[in-house]
Protein backbone atom coordinates (compact mmCIF):
# COMPACT_ATOMS: atom_id res chain seq x y z
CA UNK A 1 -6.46 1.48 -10.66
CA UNK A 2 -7.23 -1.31 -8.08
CA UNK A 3 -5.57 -0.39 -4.97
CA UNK A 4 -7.55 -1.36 -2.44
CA UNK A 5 -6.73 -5.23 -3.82
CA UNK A 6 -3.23 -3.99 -2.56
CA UNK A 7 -2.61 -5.45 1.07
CA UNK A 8 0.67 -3.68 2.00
CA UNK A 9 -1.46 -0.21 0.40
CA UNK A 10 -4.60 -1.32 2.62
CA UNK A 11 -2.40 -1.72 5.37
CA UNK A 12 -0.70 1.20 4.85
CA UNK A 13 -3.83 3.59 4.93
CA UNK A 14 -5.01 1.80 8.50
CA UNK A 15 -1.58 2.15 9.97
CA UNK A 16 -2.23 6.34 8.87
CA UNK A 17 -5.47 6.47 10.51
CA UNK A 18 -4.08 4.70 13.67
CA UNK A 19 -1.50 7.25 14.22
CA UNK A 20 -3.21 10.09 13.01
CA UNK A 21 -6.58 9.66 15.80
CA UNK A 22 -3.26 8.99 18.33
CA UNK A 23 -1.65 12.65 16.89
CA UNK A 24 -5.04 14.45 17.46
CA UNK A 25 -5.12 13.71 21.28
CA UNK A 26 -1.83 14.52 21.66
CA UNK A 27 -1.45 18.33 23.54
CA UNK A 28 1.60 18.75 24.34
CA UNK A 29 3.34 18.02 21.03
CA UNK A 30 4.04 21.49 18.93
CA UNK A 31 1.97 21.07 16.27
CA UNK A 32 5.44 21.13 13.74
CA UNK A 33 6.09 17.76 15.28
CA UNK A 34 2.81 16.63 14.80
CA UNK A 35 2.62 17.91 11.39
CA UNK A 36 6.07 15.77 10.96
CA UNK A 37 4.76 12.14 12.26
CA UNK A 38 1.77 13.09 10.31
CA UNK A 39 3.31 13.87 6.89
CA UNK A 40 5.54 10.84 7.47
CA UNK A 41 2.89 8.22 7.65
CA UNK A 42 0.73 9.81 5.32
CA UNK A 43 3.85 9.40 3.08
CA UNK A 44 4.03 5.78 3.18
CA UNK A 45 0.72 5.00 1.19
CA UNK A 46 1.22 8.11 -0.72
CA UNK A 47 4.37 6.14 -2.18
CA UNK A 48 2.94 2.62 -2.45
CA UNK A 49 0.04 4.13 -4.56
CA UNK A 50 2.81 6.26 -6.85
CA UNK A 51 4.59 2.85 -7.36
CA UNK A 52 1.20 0.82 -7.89
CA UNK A 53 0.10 3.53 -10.92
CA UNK A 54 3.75 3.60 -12.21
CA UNK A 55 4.57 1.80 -16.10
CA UNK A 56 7.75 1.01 -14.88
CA UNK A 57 9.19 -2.11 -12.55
CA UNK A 58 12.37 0.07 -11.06
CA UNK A 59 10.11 3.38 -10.53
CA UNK A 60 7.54 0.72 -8.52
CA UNK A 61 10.89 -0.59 -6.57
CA UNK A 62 11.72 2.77 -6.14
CA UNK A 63 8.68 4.39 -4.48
CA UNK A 64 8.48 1.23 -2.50
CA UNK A 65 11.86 2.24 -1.13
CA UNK A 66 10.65 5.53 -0.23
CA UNK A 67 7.50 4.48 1.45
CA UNK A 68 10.10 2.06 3.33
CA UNK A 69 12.20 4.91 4.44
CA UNK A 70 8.70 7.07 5.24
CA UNK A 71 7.84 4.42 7.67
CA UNK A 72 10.96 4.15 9.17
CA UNK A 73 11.06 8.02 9.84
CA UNK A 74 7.57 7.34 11.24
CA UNK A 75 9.12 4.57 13.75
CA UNK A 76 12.18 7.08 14.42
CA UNK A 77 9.53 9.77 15.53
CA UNK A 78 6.94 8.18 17.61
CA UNK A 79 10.10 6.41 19.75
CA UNK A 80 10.97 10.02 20.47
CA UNK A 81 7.25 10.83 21.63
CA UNK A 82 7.49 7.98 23.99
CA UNK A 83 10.92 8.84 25.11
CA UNK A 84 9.83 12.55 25.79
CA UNK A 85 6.71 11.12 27.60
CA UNK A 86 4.42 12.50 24.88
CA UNK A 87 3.08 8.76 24.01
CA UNK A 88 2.58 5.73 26.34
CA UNK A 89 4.64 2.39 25.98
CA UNK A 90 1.44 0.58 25.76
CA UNK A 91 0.57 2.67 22.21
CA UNK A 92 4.08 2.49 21.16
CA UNK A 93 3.33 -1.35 21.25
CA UNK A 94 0.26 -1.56 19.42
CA UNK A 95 1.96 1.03 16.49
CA UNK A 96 4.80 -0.96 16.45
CA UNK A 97 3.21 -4.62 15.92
CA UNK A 98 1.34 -2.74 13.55
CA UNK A 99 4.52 -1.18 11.71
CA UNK A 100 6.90 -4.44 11.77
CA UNK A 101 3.62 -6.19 9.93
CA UNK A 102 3.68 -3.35 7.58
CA UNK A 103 7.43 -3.09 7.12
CA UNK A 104 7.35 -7.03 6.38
CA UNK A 105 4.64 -7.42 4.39
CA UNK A 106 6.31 -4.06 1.77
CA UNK A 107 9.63 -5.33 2.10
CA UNK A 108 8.20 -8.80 0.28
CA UNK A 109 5.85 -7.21 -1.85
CA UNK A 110 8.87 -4.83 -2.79
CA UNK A 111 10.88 -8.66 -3.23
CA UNK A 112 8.26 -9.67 -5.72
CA UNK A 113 8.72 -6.67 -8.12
CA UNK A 114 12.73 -6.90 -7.76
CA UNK A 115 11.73 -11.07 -8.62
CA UNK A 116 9.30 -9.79 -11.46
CA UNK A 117 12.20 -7.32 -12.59
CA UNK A 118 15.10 -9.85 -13.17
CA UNK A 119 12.90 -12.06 -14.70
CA UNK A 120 12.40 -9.60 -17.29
CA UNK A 121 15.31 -7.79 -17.81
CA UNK A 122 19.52 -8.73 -16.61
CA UNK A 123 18.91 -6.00 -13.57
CA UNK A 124 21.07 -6.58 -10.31
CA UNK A 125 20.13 -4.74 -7.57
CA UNK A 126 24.00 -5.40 -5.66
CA UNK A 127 25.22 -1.37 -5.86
CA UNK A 128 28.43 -2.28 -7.75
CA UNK A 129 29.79 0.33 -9.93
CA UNK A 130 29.97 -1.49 -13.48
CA UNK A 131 32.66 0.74 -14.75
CA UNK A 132 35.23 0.37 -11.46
CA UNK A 133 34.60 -3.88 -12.02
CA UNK A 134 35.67 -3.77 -15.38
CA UNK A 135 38.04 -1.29 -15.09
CA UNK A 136 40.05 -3.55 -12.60
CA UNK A 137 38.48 -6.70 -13.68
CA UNK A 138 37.11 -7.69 -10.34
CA UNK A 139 35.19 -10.91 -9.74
CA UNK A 140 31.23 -10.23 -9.00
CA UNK A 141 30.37 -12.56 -6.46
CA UNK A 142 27.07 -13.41 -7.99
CA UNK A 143 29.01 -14.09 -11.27
């Protein structure tokens, strides 16, 4: 397995070791919520490398989703460090330039694979319940 040809994994791992040398200077914080922010970043290249090692397009999609949602946590949490006055506005910057280039850069690499998976199969990705639109014979927009 080649991850480390993987930019958003790469990324990923740097964006962990950013926050984690911020968590470890950090006093004040119970160590639960440190152990929180912690296992949520940690989570995000966790997930990428699950999806990178799986056989399957929709289980890669999948665990790119939850590596999407780890991150977001991650975001959710260190806004209430600086709100709380745990964290200073000039980190929160820096982690979140970091975090929107991360959260970019796996929402298009998570793109490609939904790209790679249509091309392959009839998948749509739109939520409809198949059974309710033929039921009532409702028009799909994207039909």
């Amino acid at each position: 397995m080649d991850l480390e040809s993987i930019e958003v994994w790469k990324e990923a791992i740097e964006l962990f070791g950013f926050v984690k040398k911020r968590l470890n200077n950090l006093k004040t914080v119970s160590f639960k919520a440190k152990a929180q922010v912690a296992d949520s970043i940690f989570s995000v290249h966790s997930n990428i490398a699950k999806g990178y090692s799986r056989r399957y397009l929709k289980e890669t999609i999948q665990f790119n989703n939850i590596a999407l949602a780890s991150l977001a946590e991650n975001y959710s949490q260190n806004f209430a460090l600086l709100v709380s006055e745990d964290i200073d506005r000039e980190w929160l910057d820096e982690y979140d330039s970091k975090h929107y280039s991360l959260e970019n850069k796996l929402i298009n690499y998570n793109k490609s694979q939904i790209i790679q998976l249509k091309e392959k199969t009839n998948w749509r990705n739109d939520y409809v319940v198949r059974e309710i639109v033929e039921k009532y014979d409702i028009k799909r927009l994207d039909d």
